[in-house]
Protein backbone atom coordinates (compact mmCIF):
# COMPACT_ATOMS: atom_id res chain seq x y z
CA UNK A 1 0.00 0.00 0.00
CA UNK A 2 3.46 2.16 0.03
CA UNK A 3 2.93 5.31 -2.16
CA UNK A 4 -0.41 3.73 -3.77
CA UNK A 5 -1.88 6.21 -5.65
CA UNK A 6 -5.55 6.43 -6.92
CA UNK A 7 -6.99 8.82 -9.60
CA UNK A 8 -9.83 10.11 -9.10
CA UNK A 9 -12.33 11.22 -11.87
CA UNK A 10 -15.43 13.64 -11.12
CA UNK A 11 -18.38 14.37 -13.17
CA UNK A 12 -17.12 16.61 -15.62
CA UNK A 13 -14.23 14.26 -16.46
CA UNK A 14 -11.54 16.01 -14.11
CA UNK A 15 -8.38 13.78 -12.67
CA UNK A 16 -7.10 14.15 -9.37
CA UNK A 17 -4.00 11.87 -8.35
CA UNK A 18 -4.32 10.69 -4.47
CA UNK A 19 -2.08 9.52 -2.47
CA UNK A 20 -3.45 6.67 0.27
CA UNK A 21 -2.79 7.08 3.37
CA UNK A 22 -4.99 3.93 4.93
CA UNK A 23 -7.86 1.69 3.71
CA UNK A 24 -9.78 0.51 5.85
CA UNK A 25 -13.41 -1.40 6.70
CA UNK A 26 -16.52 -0.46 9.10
CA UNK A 27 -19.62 -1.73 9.60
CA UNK A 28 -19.54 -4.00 5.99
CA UNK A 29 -18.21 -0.76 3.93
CA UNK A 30 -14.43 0.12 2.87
CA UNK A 31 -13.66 3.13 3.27
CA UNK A 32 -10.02 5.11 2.44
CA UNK A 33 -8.29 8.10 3.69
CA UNK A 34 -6.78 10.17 0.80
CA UNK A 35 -4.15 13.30 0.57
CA UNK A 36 -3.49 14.77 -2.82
CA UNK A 37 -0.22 13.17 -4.26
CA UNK A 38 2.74 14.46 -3.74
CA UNK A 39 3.88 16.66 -6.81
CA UNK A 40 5.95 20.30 -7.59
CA UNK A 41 3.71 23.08 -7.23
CA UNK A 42 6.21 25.03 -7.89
CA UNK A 43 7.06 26.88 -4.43
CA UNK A 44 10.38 25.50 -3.87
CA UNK A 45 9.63 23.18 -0.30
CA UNK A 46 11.06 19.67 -0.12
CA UNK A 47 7.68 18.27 0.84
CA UNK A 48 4.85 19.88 -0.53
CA UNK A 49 2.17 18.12 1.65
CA UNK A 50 3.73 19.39 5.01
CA UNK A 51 4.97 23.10 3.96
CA UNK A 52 1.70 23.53 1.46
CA UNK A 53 -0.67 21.70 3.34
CA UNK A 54 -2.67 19.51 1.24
CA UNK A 55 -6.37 18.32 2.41
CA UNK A 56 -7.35 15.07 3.54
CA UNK A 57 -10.18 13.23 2.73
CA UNK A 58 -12.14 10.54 3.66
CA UNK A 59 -14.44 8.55 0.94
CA UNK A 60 -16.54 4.87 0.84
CA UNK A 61 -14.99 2.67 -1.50
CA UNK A 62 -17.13 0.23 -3.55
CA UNK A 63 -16.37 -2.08 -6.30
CA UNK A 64 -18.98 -1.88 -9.30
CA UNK A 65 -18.44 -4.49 -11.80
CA UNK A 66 -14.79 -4.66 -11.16
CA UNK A 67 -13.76 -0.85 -10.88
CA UNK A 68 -13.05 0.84 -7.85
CA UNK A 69 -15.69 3.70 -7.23
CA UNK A 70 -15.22 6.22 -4.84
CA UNK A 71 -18.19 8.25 -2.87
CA UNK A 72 -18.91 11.15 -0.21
CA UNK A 73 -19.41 9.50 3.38
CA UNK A 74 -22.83 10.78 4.93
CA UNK A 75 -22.39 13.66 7.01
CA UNK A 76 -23.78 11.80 10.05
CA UNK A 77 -21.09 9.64 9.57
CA UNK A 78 -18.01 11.59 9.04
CA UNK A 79 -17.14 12.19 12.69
CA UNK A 80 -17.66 8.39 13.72
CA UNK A 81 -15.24 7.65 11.20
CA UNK A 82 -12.78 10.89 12.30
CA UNK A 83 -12.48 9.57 15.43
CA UNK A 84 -11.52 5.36 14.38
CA UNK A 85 -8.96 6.77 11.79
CA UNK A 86 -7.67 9.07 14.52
CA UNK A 87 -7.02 5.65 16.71
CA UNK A 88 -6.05 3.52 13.53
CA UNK A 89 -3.31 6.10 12.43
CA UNK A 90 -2.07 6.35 16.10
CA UNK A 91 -2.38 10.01 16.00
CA UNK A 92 -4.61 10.36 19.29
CA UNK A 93 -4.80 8.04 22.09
CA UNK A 94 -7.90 9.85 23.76
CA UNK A 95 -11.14 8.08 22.59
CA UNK A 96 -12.61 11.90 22.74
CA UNK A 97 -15.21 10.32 25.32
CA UNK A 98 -14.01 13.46 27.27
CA UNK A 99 -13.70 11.16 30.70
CA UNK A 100 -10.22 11.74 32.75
CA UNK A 101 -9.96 8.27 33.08
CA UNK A 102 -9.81 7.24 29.78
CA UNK A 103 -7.54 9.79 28.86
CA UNK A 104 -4.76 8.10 26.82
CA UNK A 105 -5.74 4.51 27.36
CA UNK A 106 -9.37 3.68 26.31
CA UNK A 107 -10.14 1.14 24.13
CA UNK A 108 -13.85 1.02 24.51
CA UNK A 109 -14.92 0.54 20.79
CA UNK A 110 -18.37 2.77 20.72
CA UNK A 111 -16.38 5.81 22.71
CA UNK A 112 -17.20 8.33 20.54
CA UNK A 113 -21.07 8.13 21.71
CA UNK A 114 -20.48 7.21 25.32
CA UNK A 115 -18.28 6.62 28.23
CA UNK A 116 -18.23 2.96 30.27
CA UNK A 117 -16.61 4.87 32.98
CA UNK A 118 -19.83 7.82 33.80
């Protein structure tokens, strides 16, 4: 998965290269977290995606007929899914449950709509 990039094609026949960052599955759907590729925009930093920011994205993946087809997640969704990439990609140990004891250490697997610990 190293470096795998995906092209993306919208409705008016646009490309966008992505870069994957994880793939991964929830509640029977695949889903992937995408930045845009790495490329020269021109301004000179080594690493575009850190000094020129570069958005991330998070999309359901299907597979229609053998092609991979990417989609919006639902909106009531999104922050479910913010909060298990957080934990998959190791970038915040707090389950955001907002209880001092499971500050740094929870790993209660519903934690972003309760706390076992209240």
């Amino acid at each position: 998965m190293e470096n795998e990039i995906i092209i993306l094609t919208d409705e008016g026949g646009n490309e966008y290269e992505m870069q994957l960052i994880q793939r991964f599955d929830h509640e029977n759907q695949t889903y992937v977290v995408l930045t845009e590729a790495p490329h020269d925009c021109g301004c000179g930093c080594e690493d575009c995606r850190d000094e020129c920011g570069g958005n991330v994205y998070v999309m359901k993946e299907d597979v229609v007929e053998g092609n991979h087809c990417y989609s919006q997640v639902d909106e009531e969704k999104i922050d479910e899914l913010i909060v298990l990439i957080r934990r998959l990609l190791g970038v915040d140990d707090d389950c955001g449950c907002g209880c001092e004891e499971c500050a740094g250490h929870c790993d209660c697997e519903e934690c972003a709509d309760h706390c076992e610990h209240e």
